[in-house]
N, C-alpha and C. Protein backbone atom coordinates (compact mmCIF):
# COMPACT_ATOMS: atom_id res chain seq x y z
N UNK A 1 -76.67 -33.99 266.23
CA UNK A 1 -76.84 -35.04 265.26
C UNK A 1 -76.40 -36.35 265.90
N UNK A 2 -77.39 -37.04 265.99
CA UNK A 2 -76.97 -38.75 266.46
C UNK A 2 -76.25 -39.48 265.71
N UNK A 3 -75.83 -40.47 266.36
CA UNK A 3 -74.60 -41.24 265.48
C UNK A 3 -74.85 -41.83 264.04
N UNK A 4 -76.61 -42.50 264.31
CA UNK A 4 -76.55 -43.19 262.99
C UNK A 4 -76.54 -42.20 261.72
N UNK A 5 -77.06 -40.87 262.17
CA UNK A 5 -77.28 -39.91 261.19
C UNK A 5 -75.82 -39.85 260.47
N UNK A 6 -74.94 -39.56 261.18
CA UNK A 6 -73.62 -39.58 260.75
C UNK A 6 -73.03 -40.67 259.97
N UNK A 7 -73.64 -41.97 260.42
CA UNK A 7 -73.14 -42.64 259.51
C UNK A 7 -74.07 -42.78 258.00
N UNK A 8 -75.01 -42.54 258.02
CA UNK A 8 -75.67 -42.44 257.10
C UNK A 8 -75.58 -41.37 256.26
N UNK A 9 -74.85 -40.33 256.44
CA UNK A 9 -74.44 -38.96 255.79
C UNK A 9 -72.97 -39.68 254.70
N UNK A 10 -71.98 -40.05 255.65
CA UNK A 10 -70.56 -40.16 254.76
C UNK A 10 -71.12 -42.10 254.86
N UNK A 11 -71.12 -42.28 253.13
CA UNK A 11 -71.32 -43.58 252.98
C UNK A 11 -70.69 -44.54 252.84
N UNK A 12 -69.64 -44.36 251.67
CA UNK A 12 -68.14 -44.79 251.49
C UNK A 12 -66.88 -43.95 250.84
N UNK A 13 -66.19 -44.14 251.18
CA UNK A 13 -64.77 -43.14 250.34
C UNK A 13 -64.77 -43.60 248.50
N UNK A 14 -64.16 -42.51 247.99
CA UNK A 14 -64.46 -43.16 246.84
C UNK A 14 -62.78 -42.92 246.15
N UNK A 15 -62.74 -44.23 245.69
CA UNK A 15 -61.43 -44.56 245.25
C UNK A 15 -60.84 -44.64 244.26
N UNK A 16 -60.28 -44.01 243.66
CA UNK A 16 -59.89 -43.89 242.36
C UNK A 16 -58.36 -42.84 241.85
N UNK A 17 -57.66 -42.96 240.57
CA UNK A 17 -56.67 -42.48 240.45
C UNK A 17 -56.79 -41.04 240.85
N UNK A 18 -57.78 -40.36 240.39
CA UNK A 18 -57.92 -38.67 240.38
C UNK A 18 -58.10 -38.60 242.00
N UNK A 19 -58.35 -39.63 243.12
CA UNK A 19 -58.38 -38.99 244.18
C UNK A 19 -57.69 -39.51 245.23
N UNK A 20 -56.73 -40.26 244.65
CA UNK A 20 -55.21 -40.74 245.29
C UNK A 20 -54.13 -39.55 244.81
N UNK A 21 -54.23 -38.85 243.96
CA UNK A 21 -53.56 -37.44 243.37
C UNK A 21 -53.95 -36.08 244.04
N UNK A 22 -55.65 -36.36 243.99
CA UNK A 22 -55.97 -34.75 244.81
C UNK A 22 -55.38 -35.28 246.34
N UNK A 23 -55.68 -36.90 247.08
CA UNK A 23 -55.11 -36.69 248.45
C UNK A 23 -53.52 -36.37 248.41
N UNK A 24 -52.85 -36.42 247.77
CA UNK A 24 -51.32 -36.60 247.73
C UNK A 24 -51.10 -34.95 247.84
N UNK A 25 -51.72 -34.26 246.80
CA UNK A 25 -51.18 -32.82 246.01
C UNK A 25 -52.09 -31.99 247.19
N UNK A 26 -52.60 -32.17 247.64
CA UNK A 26 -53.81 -30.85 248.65
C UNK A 26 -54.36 -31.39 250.35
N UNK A 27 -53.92 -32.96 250.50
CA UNK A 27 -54.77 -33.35 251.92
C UNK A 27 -56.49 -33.65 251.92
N UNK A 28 -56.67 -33.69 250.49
CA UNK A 28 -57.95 -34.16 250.22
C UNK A 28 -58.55 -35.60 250.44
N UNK A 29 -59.65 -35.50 250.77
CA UNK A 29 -60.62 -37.56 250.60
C UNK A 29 -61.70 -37.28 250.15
N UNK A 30 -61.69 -38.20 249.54
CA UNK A 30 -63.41 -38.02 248.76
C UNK A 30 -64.28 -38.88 248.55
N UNK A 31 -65.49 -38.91 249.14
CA UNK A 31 -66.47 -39.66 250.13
C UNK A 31 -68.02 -39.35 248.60
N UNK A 32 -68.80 -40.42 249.18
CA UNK A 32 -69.87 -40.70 248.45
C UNK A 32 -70.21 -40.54 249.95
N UNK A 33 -71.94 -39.53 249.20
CA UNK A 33 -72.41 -39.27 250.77
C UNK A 33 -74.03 -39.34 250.26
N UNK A 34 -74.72 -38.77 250.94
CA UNK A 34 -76.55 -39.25 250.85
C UNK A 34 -76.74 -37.41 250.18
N UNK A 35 -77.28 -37.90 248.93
CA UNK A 35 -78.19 -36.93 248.48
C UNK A 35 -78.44 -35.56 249.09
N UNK A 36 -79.08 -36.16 250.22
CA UNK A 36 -79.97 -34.77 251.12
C UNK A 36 -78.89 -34.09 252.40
N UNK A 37 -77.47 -34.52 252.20
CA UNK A 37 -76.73 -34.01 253.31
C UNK A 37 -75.96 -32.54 252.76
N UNK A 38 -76.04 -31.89 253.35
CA UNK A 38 -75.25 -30.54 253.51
C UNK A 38 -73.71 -30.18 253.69
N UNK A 39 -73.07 -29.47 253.05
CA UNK A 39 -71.71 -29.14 253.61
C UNK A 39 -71.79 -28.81 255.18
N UNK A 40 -72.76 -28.27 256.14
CA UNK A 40 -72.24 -28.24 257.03
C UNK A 40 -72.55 -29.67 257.53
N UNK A 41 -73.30 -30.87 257.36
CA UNK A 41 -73.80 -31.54 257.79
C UNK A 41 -72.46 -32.88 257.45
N UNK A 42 -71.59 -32.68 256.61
CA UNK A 42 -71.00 -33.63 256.21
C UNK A 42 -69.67 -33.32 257.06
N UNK A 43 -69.36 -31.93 257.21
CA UNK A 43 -68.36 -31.39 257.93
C UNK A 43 -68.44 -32.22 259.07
N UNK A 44 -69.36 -32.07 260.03
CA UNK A 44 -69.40 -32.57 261.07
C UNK A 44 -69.63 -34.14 261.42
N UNK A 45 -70.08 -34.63 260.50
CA UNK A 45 -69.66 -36.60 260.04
C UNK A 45 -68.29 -36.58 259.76
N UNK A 46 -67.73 -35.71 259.31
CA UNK A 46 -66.11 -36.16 259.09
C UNK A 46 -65.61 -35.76 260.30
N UNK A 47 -66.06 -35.26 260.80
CA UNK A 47 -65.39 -34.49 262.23
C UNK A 47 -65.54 -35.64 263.30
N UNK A 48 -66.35 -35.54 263.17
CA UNK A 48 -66.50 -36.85 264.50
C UNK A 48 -66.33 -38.01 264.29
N UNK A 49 -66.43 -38.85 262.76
CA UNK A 49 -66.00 -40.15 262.68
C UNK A 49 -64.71 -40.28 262.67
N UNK A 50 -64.32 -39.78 261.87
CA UNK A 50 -62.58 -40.16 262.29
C UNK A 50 -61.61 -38.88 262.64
N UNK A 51 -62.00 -38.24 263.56
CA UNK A 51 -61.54 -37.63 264.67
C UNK A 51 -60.49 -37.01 264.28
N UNK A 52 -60.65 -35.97 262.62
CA UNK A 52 -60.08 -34.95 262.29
C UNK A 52 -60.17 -33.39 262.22
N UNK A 53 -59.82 -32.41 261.59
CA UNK A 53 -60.25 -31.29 261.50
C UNK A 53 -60.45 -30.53 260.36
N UNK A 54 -61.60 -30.81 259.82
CA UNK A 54 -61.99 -29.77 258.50
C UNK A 54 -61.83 -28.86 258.15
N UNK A 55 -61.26 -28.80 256.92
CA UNK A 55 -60.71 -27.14 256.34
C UNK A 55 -61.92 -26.72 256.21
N UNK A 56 -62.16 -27.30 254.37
CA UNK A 56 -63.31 -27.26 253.61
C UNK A 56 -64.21 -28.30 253.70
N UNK A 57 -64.80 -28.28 252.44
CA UNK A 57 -65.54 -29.28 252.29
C UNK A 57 -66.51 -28.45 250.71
N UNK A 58 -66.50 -29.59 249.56
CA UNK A 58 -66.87 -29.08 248.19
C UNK A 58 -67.36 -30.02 248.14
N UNK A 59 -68.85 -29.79 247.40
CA UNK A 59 -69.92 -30.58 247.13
C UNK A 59 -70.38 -30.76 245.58
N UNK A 60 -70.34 -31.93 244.79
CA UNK A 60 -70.36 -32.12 243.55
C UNK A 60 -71.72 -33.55 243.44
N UNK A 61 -72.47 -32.97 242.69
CA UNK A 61 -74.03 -33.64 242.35
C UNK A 61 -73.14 -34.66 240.60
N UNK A 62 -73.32 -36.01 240.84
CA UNK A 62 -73.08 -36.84 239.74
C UNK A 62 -74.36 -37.15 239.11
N UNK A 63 -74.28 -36.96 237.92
CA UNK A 63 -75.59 -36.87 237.03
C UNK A 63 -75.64 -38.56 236.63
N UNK A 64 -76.47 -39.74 236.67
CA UNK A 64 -76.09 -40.93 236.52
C UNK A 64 -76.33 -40.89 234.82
N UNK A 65 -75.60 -41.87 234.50
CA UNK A 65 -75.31 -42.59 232.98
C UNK A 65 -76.78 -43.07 232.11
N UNK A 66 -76.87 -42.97 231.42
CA UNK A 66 -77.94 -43.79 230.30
C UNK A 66 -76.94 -44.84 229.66
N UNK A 67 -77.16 -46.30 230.09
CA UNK A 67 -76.53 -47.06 229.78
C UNK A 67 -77.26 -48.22 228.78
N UNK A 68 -76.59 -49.32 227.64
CA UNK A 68 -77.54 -49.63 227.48
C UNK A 68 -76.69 -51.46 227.20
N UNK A 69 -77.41 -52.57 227.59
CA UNK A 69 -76.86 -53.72 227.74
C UNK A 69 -77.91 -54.87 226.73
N UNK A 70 -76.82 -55.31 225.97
CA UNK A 70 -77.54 -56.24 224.53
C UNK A 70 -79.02 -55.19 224.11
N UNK A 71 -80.36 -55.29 224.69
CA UNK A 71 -81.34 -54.62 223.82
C UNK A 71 -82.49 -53.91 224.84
N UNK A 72 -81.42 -53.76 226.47
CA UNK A 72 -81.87 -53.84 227.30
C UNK A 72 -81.24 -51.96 227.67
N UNK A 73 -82.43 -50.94 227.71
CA UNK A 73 -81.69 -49.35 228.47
C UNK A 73 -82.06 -49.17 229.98
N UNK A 74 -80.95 -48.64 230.35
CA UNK A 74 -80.76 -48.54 231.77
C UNK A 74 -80.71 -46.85 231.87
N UNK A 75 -80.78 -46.77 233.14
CA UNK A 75 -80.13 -45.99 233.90
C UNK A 75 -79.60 -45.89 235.38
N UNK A 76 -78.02 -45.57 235.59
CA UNK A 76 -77.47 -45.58 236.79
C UNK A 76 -78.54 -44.22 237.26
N UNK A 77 -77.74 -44.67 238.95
CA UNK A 77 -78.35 -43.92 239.64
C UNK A 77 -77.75 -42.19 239.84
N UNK A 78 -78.28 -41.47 239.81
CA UNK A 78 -77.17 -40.30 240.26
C UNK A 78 -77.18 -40.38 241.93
N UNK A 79 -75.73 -39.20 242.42
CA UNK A 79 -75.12 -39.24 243.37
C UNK A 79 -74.43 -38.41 244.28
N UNK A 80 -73.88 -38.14 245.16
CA UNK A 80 -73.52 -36.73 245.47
C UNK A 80 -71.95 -37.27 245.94
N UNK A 81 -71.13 -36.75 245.99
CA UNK A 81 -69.73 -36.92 246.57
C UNK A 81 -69.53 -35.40 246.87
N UNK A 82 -68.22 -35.62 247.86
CA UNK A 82 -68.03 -34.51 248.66
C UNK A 82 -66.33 -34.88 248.86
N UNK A 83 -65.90 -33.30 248.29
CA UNK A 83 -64.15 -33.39 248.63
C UNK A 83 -63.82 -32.66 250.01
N UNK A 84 -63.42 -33.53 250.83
CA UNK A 84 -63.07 -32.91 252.54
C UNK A 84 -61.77 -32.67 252.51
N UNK A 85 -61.32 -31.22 252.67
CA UNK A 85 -59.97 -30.89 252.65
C UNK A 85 -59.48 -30.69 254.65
N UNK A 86 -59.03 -31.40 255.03
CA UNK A 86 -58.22 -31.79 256.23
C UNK A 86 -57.09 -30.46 256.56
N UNK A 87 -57.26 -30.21 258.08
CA UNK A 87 -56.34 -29.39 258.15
C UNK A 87 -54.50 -29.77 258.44
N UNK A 88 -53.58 -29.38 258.42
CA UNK A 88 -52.67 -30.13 258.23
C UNK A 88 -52.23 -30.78 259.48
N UNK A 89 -51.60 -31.58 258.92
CA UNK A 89 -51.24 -32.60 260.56
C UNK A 89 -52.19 -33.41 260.67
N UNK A 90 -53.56 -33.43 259.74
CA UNK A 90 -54.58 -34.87 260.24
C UNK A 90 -54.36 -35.36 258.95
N UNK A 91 -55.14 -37.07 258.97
CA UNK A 91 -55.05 -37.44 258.33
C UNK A 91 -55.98 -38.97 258.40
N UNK A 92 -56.80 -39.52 257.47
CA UNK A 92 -57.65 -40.22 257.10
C UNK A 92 -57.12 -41.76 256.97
N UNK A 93 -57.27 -42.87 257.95
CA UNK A 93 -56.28 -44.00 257.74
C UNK A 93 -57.62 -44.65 256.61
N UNK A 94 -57.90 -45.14 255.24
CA UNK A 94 -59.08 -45.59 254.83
C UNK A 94 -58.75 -46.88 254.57
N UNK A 95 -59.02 -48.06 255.45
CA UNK A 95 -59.17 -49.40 255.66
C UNK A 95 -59.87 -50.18 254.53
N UNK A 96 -58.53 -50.64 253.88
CA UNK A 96 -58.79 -51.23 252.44
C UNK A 96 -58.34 -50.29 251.39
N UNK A 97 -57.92 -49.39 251.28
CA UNK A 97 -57.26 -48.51 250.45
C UNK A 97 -55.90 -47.95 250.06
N UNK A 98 -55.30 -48.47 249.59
CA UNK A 98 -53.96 -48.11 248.95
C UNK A 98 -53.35 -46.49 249.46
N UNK A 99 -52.83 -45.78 250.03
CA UNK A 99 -52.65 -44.48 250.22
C UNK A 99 -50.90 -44.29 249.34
N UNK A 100 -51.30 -43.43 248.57
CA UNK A 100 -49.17 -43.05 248.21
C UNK A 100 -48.33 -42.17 249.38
C-alpha cells in the first residue's frame, strides 16, 4: 500500500469526551477513516503513520442525522470511525489535542 493510500484511509482523529476516557481506561484512539477501508487496511495506516503497534482495531459505520434548519431538511453525511487499541508501551502524540 502506497503512502497516499494510507493517508487517505486514517482521515482525522476524532475528539471528544467518550474518547479521551476510552484512551485513558484501555490505550485506545479513535480515527474517522474512508468508508471503503478495512480493519486490516486501517491496521496497517496506523502502523506505519505513526510508528506504533496494533492490538486491535473495531470498526463502527455512523448512520448520518436527518436534520432540519428554519424550513430547510437536510441530511448529514454518514461515516465510518475505527477504535485502534495500541499495544502497551506505544502511544499516539495527536497534534492539537488535549491528552489526560
Amino acid at each position: 500500500m502506497n503512502l497516499g493510500r494510507k493517508y487517505n484511509i486514517v482521515l482525522r482523529p476524532h475528539v471528544s469526551e467518550k474518547t479521551a476516557r476510552v484512551n485513558a481506561d484501555s490505550n485506545q484512539y479513535v480515527f474517522e477513516v474512508a468508508s471503503s477501508a478495512d480493519k486490516a487496511e486501517i491496521r496497517e495506516a496506523v502502523e506505519s503513520l505513526f510508528d506504533v503497534k496494533v492490538q486491535s482495531v473495531q470498526v463502527v459505520n455512523v448512520p448520518g442525522k436527518s436534520k432540519q434548519f428554519r424550513f430547510r431538511r437536510g441530511r448529514q453525511a454518514s461515516w465510518k470511525k475505527a477504535y485502534v487499541r495500541l499495544e502497551d508501551g506505544h502511544s499516539i502524540e495527536l497534534m492539537g489535542a488535549e491528552q489526560a
